[in-house]
C-alpha atoms as a PDB file:
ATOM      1  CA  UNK A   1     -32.579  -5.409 -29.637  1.00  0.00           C
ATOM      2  CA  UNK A   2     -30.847  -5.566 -26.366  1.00  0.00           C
ATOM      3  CA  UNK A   3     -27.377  -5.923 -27.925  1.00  0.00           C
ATOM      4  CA  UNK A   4     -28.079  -2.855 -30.464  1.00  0.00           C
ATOM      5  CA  UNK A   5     -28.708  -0.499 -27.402  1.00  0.00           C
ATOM      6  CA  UNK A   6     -25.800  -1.815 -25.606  1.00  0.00           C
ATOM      7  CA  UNK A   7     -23.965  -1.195 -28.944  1.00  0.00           C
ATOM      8  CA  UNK A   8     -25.489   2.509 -28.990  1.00  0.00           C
ATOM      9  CA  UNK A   9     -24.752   2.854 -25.302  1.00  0.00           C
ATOM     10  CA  UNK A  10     -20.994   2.289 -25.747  1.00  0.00           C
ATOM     11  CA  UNK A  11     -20.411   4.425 -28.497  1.00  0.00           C
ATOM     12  CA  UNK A  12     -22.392   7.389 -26.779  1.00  0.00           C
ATOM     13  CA  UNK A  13     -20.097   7.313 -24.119  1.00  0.00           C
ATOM     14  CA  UNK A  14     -16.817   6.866 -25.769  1.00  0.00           C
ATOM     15  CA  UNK A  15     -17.496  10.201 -27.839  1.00  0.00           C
ATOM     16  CA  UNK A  16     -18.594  11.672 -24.956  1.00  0.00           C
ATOM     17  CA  UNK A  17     -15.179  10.543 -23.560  1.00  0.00           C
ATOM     18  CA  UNK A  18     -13.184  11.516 -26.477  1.00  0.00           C
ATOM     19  CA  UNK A  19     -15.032  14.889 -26.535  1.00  0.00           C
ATOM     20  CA  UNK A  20     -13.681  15.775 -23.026  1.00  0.00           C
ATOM     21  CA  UNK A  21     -10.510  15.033 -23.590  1.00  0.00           C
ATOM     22  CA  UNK A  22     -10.299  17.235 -26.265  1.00  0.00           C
ATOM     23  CA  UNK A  23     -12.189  19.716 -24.232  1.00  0.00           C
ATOM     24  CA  UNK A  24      -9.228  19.445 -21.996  1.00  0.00           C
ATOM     25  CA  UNK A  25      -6.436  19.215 -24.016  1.00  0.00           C
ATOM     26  CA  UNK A  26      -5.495  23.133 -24.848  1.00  0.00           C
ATOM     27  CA  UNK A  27      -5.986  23.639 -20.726  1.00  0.00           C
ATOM     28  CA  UNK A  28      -3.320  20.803 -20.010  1.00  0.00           C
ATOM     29  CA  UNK A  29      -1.296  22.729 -22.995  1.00  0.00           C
ATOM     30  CA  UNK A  30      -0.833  26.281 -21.673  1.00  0.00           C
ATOM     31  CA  UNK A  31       0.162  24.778 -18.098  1.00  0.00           C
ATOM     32  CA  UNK A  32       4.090  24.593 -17.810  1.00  0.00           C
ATOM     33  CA  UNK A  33       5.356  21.120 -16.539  1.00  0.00           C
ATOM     34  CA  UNK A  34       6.878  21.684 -13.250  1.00  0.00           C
ATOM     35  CA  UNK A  35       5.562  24.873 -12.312  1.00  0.00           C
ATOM     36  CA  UNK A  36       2.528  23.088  -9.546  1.00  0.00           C
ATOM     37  CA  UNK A  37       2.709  23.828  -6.251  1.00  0.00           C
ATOM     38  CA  UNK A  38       4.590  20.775  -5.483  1.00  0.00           C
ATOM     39  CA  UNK A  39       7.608  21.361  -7.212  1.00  0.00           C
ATOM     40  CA  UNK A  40       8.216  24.811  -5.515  1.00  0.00           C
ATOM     41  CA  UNK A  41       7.444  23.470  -1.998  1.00  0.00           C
ATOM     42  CA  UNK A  42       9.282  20.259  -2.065  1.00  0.00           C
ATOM     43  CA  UNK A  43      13.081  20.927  -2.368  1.00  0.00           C
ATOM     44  CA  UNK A  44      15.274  17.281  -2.000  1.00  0.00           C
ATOM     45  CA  UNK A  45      14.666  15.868   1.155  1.00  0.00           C
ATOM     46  CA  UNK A  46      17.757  14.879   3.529  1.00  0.00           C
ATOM     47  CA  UNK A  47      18.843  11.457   3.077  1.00  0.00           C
ATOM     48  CA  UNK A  48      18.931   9.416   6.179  1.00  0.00           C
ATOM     49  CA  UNK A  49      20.405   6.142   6.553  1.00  0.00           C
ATOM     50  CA  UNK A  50      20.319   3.369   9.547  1.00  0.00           C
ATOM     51  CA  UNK A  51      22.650   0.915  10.060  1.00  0.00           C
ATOM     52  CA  UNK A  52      21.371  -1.378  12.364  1.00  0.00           C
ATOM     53  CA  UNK A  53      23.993  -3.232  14.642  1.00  0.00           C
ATOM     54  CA  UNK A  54      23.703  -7.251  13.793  1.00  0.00           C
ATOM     55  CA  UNK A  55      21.401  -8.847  16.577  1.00  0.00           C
ATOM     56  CA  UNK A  56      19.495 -11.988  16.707  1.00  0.00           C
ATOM     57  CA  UNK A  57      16.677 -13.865  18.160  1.00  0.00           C
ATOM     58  CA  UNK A  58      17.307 -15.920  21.400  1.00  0.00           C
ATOM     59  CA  UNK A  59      14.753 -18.144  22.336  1.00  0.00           C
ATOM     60  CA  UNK A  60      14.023 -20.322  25.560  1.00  0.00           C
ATOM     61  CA  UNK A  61      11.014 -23.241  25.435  1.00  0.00           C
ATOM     62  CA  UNK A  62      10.367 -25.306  28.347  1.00  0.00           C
ATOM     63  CA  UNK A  63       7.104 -27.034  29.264  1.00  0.00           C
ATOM     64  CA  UNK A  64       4.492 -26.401  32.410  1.00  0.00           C
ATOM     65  CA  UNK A  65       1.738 -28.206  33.514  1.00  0.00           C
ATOM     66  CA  UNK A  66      -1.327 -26.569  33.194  1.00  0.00           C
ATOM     67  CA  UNK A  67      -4.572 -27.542  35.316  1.00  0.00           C
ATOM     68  CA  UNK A  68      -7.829 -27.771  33.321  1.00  0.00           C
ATOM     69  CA  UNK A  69     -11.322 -28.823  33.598  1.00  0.00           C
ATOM     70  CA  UNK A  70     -10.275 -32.245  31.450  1.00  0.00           C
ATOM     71  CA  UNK A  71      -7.289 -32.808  33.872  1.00  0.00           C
ATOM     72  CA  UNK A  72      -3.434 -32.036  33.566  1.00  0.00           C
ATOM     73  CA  UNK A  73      -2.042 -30.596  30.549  1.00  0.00           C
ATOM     74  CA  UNK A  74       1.461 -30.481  29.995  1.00  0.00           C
ATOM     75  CA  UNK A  75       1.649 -27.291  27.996  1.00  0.00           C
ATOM     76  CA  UNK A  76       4.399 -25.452  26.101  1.00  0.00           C
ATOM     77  CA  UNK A  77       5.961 -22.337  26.588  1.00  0.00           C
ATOM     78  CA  UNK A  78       8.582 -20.622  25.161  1.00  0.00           C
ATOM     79  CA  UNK A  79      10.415 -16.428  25.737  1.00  0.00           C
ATOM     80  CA  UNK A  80      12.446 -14.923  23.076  1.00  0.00           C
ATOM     81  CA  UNK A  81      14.404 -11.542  22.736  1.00  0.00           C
ATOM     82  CA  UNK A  82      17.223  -9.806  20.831  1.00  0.00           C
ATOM     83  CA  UNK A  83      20.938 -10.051  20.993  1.00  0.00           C
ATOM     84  CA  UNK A  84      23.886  -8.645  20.046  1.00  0.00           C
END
């Protein structure tokens, strides 16, 4: 019983799906392709390139001692930048 009104359920929607699209089909029809808003308000935009001089990552570590609750902690720590 369950199934067969699942089964009913499906097939009232797809022809209520199918039906729309028809419905919409001689709308989509008369409209030219390329004639939107978009394609009269968006000529080619400039091209811009980067070229990005080669660099790289320099990096320092030394070690501190830190002073916690538990004691002494010898605790790493470590600076990096960018080179040319």
């Amino acid at each position: 019983m369950i199934l067969m009104s699942r089964g009913y359920l499906m097939t009232i929607l797809c022809v209520a799906g199918v039906s729309t699209l028809v419905a919409a089909w001689p709308l989509a029809a008369q409209t030219p392709i390329g004639s939107g808003p978009t394609a009269a308000l968006s000529p080619s935009r400039p091209r811009i390139e980067i070229n990005p001089r080669p660099a790289y990552r320099r990096c320092a570590s030394w070690y501190v001692i830190q002073y916690r609750p538990s004691g002494q902690v010898l605790f790493p720590e470590k600076h990096c930048w960018w080179q040319r």
